[in-house]
C-alpha atoms as a PDB file:
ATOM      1  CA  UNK A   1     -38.097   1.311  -4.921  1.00  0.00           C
ATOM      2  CA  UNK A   2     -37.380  -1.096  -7.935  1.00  0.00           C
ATOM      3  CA  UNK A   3     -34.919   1.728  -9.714  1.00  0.00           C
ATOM      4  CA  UNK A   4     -33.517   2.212  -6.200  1.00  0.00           C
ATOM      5  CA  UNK A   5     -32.632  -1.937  -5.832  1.00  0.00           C
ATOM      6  CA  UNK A   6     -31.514  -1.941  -9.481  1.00  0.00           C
ATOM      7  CA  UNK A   7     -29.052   0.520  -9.215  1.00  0.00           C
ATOM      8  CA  UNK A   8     -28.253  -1.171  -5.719  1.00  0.00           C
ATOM      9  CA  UNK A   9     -27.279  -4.508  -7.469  1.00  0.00           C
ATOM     10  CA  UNK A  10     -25.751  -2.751 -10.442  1.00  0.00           C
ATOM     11  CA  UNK A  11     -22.871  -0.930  -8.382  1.00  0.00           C
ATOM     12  CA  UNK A  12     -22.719  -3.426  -5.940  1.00  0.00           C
ATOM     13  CA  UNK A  13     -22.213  -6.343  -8.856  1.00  0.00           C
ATOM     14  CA  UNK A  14     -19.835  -4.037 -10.406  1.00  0.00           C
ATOM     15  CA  UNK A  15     -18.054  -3.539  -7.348  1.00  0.00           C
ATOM     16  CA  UNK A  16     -17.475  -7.178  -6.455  1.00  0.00           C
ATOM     17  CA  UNK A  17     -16.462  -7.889 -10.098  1.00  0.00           C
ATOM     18  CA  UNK A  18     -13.811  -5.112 -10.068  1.00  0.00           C
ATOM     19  CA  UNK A  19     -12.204  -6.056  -6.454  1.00  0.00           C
ATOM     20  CA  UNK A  20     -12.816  -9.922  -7.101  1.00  0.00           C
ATOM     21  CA  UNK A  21     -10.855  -9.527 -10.294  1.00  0.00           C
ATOM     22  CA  UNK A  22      -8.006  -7.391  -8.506  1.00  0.00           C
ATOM     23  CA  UNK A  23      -7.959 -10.401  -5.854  1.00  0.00           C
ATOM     24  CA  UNK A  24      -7.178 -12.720  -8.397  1.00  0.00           C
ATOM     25  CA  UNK A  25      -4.953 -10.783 -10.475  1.00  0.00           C
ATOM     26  CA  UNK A  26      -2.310 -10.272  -7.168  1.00  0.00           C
ATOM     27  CA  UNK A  27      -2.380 -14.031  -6.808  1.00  0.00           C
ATOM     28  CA  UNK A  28      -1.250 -15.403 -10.168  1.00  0.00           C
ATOM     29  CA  UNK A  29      -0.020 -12.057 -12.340  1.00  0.00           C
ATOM     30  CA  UNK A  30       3.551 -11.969  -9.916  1.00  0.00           C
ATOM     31  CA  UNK A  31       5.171 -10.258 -13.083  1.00  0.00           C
ATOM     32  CA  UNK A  32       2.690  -8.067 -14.060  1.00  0.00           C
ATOM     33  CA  UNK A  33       2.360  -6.856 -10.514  1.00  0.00           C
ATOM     34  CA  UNK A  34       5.895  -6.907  -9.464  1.00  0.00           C
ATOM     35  CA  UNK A  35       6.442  -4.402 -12.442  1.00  0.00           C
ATOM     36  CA  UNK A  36       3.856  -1.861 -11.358  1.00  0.00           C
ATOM     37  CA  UNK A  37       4.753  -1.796  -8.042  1.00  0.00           C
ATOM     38  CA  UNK A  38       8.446  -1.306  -9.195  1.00  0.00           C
ATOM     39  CA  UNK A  39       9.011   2.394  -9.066  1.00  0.00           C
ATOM     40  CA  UNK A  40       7.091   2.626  -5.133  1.00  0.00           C
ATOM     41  CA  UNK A  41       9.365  -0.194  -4.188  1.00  0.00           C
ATOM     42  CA  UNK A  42      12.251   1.261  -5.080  1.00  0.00           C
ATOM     43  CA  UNK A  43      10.750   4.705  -3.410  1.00  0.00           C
ATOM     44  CA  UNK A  44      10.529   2.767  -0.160  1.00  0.00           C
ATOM     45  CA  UNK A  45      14.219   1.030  -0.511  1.00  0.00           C
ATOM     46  CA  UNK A  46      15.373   4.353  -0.922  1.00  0.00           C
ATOM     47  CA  UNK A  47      13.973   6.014   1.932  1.00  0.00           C
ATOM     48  CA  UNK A  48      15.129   3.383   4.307  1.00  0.00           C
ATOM     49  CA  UNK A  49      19.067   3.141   2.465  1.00  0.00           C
ATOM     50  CA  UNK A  50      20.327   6.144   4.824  1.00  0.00           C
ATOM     51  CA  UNK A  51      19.675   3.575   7.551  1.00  0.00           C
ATOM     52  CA  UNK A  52      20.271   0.560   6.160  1.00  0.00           C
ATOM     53  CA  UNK A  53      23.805   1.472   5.704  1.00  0.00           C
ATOM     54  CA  UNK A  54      24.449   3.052   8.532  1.00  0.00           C
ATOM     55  CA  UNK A  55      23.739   0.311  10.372  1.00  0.00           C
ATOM     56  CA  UNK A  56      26.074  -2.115   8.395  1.00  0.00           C
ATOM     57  CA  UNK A  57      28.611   0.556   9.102  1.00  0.00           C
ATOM     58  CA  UNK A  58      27.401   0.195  12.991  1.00  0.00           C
ATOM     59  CA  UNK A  59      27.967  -3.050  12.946  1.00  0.00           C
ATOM     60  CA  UNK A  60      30.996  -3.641  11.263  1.00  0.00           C
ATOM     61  CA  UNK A  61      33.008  -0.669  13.634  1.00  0.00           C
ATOM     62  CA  UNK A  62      31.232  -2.175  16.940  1.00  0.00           C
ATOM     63  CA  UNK A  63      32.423  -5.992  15.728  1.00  0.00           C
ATOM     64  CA  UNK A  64      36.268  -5.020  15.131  1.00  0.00           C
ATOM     65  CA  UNK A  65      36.350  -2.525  18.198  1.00  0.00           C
ATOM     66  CA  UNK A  66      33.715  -3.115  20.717  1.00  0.00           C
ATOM     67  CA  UNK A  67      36.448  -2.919  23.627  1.00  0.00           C
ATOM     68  CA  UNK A  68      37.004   0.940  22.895  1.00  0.00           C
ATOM     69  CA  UNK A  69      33.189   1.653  23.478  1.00  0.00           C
ATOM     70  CA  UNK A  70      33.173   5.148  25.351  1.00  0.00           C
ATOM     71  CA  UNK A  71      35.805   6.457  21.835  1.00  0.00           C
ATOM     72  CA  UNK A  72      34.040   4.456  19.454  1.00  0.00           C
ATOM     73  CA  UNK A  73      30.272   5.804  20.445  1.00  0.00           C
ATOM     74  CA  UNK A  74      31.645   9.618  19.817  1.00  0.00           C
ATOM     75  CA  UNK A  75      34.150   8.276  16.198  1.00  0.00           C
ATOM     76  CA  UNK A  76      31.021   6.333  15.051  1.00  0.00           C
ATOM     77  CA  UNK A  77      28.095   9.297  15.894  1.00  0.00           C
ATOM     78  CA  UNK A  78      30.733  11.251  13.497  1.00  0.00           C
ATOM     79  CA  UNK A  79      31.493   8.994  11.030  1.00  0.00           C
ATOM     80  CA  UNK A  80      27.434   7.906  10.486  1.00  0.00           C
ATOM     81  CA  UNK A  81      26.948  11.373   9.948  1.00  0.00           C
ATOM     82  CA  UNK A  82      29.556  12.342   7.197  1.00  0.00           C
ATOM     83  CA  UNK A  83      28.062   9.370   6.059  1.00  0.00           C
ATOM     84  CA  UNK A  84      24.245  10.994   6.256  1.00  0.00           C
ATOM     85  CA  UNK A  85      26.241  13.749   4.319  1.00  0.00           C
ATOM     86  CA  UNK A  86      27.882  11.806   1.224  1.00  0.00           C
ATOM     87  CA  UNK A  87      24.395   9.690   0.884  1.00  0.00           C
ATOM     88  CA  UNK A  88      22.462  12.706   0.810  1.00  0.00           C
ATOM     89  CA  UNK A  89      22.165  12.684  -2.782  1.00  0.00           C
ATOM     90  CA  UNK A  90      21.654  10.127  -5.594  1.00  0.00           C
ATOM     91  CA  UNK A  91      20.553   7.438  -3.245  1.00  0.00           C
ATOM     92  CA  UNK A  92      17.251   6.414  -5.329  1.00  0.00           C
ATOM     93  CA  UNK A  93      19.512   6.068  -8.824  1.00  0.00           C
ATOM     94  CA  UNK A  94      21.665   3.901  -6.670  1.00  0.00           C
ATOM     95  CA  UNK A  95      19.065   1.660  -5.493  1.00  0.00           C
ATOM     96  CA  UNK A  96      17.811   1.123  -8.828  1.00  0.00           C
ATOM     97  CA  UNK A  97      20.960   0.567 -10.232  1.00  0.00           C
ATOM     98  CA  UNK A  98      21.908  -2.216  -7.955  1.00  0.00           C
ATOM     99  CA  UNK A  99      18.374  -3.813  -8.314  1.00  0.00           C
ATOM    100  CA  UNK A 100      18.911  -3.510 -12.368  1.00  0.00           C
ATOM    101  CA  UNK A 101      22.530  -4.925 -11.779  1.00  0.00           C
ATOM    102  CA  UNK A 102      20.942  -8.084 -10.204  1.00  0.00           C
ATOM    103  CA  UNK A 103      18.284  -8.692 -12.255  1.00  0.00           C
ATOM    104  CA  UNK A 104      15.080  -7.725  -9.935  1.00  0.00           C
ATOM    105  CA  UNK A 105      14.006  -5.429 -13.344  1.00  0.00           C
ATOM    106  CA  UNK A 106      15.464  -4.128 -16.733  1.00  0.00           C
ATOM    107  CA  UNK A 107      18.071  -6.961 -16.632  1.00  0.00           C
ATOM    108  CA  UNK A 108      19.127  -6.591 -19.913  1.00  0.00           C
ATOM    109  CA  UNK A 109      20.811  -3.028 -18.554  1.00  0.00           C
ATOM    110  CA  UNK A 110      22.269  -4.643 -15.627  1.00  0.00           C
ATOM    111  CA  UNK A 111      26.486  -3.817 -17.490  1.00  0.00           C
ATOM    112  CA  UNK A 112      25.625  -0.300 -17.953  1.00  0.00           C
ATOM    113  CA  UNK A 113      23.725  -0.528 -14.198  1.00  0.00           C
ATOM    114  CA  UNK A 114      26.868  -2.697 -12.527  1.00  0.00           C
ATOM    115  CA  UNK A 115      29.136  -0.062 -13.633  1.00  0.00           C
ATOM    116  CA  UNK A 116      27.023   2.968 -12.289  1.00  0.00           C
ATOM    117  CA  UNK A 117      26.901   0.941  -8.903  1.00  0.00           C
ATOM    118  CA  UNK A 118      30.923   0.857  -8.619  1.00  0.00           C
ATOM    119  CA  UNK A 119      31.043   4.458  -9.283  1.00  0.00           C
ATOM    120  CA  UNK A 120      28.531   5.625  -6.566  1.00  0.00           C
ATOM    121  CA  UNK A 121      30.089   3.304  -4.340  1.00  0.00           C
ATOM    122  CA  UNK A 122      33.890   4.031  -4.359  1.00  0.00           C
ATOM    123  CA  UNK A 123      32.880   7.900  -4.421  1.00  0.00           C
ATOM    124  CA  UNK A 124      30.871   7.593  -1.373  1.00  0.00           C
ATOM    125  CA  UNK A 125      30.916   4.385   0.609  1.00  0.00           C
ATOM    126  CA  UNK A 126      33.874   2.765   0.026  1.00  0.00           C
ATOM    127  CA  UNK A 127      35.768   4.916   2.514  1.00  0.00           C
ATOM    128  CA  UNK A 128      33.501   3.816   5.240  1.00  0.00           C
ATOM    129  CA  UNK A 129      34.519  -0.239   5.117  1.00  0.00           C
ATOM    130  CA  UNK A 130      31.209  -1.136   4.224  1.00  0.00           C
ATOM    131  CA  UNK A 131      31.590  -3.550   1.689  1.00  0.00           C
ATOM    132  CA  UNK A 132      29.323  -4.052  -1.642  1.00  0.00           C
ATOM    133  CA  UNK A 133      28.340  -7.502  -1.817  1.00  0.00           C
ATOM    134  CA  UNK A 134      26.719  -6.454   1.831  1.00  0.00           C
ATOM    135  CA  UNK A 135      24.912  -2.811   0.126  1.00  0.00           C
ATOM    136  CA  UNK A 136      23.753  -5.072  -2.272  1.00  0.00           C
ATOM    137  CA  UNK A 137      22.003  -8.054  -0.543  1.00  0.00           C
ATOM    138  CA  UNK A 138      20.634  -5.540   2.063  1.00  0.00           C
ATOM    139  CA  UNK A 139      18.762  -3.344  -0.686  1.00  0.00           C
ATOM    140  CA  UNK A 140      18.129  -6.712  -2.689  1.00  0.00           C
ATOM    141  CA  UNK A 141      16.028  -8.200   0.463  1.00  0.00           C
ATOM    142  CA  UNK A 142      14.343  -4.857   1.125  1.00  0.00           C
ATOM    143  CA  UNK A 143      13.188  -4.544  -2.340  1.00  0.00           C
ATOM    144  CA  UNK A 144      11.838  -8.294  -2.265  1.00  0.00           C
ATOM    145  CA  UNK A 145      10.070  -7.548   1.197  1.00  0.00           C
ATOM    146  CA  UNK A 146       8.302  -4.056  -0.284  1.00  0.00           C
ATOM    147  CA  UNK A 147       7.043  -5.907  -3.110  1.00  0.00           C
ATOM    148  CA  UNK A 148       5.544  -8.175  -0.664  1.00  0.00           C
ATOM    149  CA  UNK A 149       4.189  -5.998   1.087  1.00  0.00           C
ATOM    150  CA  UNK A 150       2.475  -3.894  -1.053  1.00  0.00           C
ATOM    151  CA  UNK A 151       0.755  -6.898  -2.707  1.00  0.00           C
ATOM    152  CA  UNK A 152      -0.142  -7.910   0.923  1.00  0.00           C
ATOM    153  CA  UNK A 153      -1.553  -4.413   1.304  1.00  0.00           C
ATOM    154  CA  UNK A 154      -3.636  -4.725  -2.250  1.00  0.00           C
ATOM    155  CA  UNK A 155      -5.127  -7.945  -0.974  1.00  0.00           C
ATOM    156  CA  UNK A 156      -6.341  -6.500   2.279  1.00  0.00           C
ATOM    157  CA  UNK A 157      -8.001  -3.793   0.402  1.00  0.00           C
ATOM    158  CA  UNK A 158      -9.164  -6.153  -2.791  1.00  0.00           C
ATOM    159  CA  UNK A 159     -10.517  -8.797  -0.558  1.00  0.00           C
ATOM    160  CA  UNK A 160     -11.962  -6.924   2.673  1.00  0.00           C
ATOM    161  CA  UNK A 161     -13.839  -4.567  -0.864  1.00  0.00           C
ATOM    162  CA  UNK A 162     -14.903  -7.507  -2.169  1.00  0.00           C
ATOM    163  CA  UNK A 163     -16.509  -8.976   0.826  1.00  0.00           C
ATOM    164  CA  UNK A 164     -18.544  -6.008   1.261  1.00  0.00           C
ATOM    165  CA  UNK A 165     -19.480  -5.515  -2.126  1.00  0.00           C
ATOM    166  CA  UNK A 166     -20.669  -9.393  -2.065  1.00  0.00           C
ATOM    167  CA  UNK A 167     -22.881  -8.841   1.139  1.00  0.00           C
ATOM    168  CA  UNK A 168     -24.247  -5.801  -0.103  1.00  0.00           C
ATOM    169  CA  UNK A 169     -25.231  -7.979  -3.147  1.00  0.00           C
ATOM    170  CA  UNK A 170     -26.916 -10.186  -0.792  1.00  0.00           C
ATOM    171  CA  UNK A 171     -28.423  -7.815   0.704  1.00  0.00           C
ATOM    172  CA  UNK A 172     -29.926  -5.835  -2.352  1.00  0.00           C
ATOM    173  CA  UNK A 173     -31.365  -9.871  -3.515  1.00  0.00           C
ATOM    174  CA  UNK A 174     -32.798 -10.950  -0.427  1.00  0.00           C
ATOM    175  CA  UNK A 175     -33.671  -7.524   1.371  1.00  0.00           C
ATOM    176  CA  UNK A 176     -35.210  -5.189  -1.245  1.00  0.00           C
ATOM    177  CA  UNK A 177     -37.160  -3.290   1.095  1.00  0.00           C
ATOM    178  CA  UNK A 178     -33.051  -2.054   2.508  1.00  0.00           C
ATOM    179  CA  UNK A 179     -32.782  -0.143  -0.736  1.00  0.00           C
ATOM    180  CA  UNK A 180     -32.724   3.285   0.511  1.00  0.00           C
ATOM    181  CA  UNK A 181     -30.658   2.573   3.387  1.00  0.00           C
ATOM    182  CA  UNK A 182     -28.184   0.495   0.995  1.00  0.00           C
ATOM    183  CA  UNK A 183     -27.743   3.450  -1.430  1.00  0.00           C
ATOM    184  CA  UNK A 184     -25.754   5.639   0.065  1.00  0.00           C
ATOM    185  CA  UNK A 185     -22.975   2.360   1.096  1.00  0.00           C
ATOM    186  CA  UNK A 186     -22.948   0.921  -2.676  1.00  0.00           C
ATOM    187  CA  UNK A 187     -22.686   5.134  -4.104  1.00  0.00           C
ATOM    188  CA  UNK A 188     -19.700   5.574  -1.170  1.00  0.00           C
ATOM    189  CA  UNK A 189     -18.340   2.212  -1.988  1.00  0.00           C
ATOM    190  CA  UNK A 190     -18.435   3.028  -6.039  1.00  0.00           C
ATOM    191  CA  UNK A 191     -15.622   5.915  -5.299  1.00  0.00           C
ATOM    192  CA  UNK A 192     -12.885   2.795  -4.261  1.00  0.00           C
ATOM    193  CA  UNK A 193     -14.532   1.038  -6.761  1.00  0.00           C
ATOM    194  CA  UNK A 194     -13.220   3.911  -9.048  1.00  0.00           C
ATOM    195  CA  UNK A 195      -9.756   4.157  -7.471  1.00  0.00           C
ATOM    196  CA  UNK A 196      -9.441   0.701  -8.233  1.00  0.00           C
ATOM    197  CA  UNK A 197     -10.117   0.399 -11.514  1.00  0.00           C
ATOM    198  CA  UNK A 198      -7.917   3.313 -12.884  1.00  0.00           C
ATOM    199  CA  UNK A 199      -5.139   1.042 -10.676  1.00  0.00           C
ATOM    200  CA  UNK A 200      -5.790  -1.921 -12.807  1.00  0.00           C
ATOM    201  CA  UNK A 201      -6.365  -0.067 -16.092  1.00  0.00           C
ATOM    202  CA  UNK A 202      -3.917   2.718 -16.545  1.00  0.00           C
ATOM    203  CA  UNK A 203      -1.440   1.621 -13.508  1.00  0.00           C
ATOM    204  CA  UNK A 204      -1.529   4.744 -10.894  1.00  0.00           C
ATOM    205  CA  UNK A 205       0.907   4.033  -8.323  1.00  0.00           C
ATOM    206  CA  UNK A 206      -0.025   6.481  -5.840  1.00  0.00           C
ATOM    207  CA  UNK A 207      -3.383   3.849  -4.555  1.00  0.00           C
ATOM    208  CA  UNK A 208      -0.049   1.598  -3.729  1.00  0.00           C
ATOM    209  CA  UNK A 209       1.574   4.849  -1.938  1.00  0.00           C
ATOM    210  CA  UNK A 210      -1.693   5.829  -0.111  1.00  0.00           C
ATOM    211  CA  UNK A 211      -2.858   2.190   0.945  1.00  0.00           C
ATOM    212  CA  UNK A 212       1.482   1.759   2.052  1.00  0.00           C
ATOM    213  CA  UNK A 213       1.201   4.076   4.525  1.00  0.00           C
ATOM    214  CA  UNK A 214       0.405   3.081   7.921  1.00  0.00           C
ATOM    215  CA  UNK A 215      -1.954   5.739   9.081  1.00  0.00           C
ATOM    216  CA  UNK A 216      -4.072   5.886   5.557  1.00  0.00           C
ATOM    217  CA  UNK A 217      -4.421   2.209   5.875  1.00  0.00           C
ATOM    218  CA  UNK A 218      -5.544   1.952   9.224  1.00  0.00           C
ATOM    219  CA  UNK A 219      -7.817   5.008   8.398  1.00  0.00           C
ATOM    220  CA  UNK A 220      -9.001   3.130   5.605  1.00  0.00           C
ATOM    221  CA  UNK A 221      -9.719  -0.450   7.343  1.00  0.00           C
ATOM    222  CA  UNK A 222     -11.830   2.068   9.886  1.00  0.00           C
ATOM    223  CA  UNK A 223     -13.644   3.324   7.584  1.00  0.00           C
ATOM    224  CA  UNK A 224     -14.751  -0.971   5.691  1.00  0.00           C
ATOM    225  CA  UNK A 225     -15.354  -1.736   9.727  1.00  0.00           C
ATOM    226  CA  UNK A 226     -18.175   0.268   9.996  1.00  0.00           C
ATOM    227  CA  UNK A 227     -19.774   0.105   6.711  1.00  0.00           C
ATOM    228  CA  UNK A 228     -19.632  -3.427   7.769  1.00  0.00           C
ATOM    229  CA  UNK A 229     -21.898  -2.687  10.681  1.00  0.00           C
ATOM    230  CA  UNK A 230     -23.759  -0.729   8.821  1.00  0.00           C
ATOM    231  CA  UNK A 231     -24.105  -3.787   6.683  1.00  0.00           C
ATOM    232  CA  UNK A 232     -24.697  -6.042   9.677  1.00  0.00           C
ATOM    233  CA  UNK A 233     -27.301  -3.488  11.074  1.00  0.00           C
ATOM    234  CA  UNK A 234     -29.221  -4.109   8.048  1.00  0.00           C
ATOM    235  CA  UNK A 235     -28.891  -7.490   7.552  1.00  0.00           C
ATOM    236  CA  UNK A 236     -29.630  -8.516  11.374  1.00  0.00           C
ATOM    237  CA  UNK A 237     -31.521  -5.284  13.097  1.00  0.00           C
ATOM    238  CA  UNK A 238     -33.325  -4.132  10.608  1.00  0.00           C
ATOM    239  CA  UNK A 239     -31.521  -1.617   9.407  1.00  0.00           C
ATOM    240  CA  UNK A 240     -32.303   0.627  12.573  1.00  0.00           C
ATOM    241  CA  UNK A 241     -28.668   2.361  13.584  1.00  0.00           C
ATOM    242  CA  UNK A 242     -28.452   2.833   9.497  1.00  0.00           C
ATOM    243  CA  UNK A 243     -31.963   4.665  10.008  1.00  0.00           C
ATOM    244  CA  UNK A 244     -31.253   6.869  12.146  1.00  0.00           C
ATOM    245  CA  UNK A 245     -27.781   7.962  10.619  1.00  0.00           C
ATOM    246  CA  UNK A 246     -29.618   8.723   7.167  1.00  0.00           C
ATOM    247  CA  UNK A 247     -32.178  10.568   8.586  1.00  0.00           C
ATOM    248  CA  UNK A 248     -29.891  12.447  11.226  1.00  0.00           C
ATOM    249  CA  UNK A 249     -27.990  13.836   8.008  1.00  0.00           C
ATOM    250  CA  UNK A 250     -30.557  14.635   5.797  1.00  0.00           C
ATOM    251  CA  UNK A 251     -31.810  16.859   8.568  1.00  0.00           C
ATOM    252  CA  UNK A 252     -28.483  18.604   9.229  1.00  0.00           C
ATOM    253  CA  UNK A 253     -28.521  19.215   5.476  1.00  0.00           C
ATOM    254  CA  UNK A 254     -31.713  20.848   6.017  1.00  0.00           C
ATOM    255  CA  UNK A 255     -33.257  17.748   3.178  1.00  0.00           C
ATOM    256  CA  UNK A 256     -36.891  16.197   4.173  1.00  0.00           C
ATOM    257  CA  UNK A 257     -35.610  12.959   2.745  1.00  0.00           C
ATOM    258  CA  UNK A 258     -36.476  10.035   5.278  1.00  0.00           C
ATOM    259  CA  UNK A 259     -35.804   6.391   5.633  1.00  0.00           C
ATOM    260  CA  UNK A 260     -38.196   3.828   7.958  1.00  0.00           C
ATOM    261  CA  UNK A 261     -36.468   0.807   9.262  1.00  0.00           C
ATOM    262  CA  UNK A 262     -37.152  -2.193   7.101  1.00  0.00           C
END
């Protein structure tokens, strides 16, 4: 039982450190951060350009001719989608160009970018009366709004990980007899524990990918609501639903291992 609650507070310490520190890093290191996130953000601008610029098109054809309605819906349909057409390449080296143009990264390449930026432009948009200065605050603000929202995302998952990790702490100090039923949360907890660290350390940016999509995240914000119940379960009941969950499975694994509620 002592190993058992040492190796409880060990990952679980760990665990808080690690997420506490990622907290506090996506609240003061803005630079630091906005350049790791840079090459998802520009992913996600790039995915939503096709759109965005269709519907600046949309816009500008419905303001100058909105009396023609029934012609214009059947011109525009075709227009937005030789427009699909011409953007169907190239569109992520032009979002990074006109981010590098005004200065959101690699600023000191923004000539070289600013030049790149006419080119695409005039070849493939400039036909449709969309004008730059628009392209360019549209994909500007997008870019700005990713970068928020990823670091919203990483604070979610930082700070609902460290929360756990701290009452599983608790926990371990002030309910040693929950060892065994507090095991198999701080061992399942040590694997985003993991995930987080080679984040921080070596800069992966698919956790930013995984935790940006909707469904993952939800799945993932499913899966910290009922460890904290589990948590709860201990901390309040016992430990009685977390009982009979760790004894179910050991028996459908065919193990005699057993817990008792504490």
């Amino acid at each position: 039982m002592r190993h058992l609650r040492l190796l409880n507070l060990g990952l679980t310490a760990l665990g808080a450190a690690v997420f506490g520190a990622m907290f506090l890093y996506l609240s003061v290191a803005t630079d630091d951060f906005n350049r790791r996130a840079r090459d998802v953000a520009v992913a996600e601008v790039s995915e939503r350009f096709e759109n965005t610029v269709i519907r600046l098109g949309q816009e500008d054809r419905l303001n100058s001719l909105s009396r023609f309605s029934e012609q214009l819906s059947e011109r525009l349909e075709a227009r937005m989608e030789k427009l699909r057409t011409d953007l169907a390449n190239g569109i992520d080296v032009f979002v990074a160009n006109i981010l590098t143009a005004n200065c959101k990264f690699d600023c000191e390449k923004r000539e070289q970018a600013r030049q790149a930026v006419q080119t695409f432009y005039l070849e493939r948009i400039a036909q449709y009366q969309i004008t730059l200065d628009r392209i360019e605050t549209a994909v500007a603000d997008q870019y700005e709004n990713v970068i928020e929202e990823l670091r919203n995302d990483l604070r979610i998952f930082s700070g609902s990980n460290f929360a756990i990790f701290l009452l599983a702490f608790l926990l371990t100090i002030f309910k040693g007899r929950a060892s065994p039923h507090l095991l198999p949360i701080s061992l399942s907890m040590t694997v985003a524990t993991v995930v987080a660290a080679t984040w921080y350390v070596f800069g992966q940016n698919w956790l930013m990918a995984i935790l940006f999509n909707d469904f993952l995240g939800w799945a993932y914000l499913g899966i910290i609501a009922v460890i904290t119940l589990l948590l709860i379960d201990i901390a309040l009941n016992k430990a009685r639903v977390t009982t009979g969950i760790i004894n179910a499975t050991a028996n459908a694994v065919g193990s005699a291992f057993s817990v008792v509620p504490c």
